[in-house]
Protein backbone atom coordinates (compact mmCIF):
# COMPACT_ATOMS: atom_id res chain seq x y z
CA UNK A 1 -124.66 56.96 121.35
CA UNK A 2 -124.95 55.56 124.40
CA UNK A 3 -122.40 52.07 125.71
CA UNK A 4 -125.19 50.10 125.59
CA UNK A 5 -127.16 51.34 122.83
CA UNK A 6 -124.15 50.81 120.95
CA UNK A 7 -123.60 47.31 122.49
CA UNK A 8 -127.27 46.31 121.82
CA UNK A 9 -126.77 47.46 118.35
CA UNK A 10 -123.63 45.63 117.83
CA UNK A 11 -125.58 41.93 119.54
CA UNK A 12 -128.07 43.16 116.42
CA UNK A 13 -126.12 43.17 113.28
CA UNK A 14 -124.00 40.44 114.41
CA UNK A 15 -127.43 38.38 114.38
CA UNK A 16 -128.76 39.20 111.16
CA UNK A 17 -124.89 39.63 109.37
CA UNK A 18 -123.06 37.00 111.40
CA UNK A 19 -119.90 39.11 111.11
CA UNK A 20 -117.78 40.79 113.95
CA UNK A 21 -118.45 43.78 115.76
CA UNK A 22 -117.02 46.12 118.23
CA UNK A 23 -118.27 49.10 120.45
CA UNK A 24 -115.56 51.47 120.71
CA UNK A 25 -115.55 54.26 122.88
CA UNK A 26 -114.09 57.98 122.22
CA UNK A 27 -112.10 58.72 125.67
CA UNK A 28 -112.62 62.29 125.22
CA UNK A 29 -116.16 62.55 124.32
CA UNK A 30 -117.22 59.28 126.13
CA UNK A 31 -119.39 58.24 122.84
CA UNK A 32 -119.45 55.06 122.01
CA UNK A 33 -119.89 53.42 118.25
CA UNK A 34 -119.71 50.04 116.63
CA UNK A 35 -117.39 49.32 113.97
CA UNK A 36 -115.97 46.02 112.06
CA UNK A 37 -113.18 44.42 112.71
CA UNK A 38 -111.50 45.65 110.08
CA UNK A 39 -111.65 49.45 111.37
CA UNK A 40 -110.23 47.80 114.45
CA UNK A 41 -107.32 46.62 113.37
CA UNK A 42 -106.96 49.65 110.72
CA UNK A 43 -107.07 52.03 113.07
CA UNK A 44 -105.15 50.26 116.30
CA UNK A 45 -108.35 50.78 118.05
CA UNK A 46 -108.10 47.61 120.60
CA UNK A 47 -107.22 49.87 123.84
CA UNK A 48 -110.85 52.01 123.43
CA UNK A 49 -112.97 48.82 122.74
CA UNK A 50 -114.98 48.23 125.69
CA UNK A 51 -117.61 45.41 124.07
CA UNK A 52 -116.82 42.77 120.67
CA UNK A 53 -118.80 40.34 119.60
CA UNK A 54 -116.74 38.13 117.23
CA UNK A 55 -117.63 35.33 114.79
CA UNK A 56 -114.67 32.21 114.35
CA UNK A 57 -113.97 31.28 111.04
């Protein structure tokens, strides 16, 4: 999907889930996707996120 389909998507479920999200981006296909935080960190993914939207606990 598109950066900022993916980062209007991401402003979306953070509104009606009030959880984290990211928009990562694939540096060899130039896709973008949102994920949880919890992908993020699983997967050391912090160097391809180009958009988060976080919630504080």
């Amino acid at each position: 999907m598109t950066k900022q389909y993916a980062i209007d998507l991401a402003k979306r479920l953070y509104r009606d889930n009030n959880r984290s999200y990211f928009v990562v981006e694939d540096p060899q296909s130039q896709e973008c996707r949102v994920v949880e935080k919890a992908e993020v960190e699983r997967d050391h993914l912090n160097r391809y996120v180009v958009f988060s939207i976080e919630t504080y606990d």
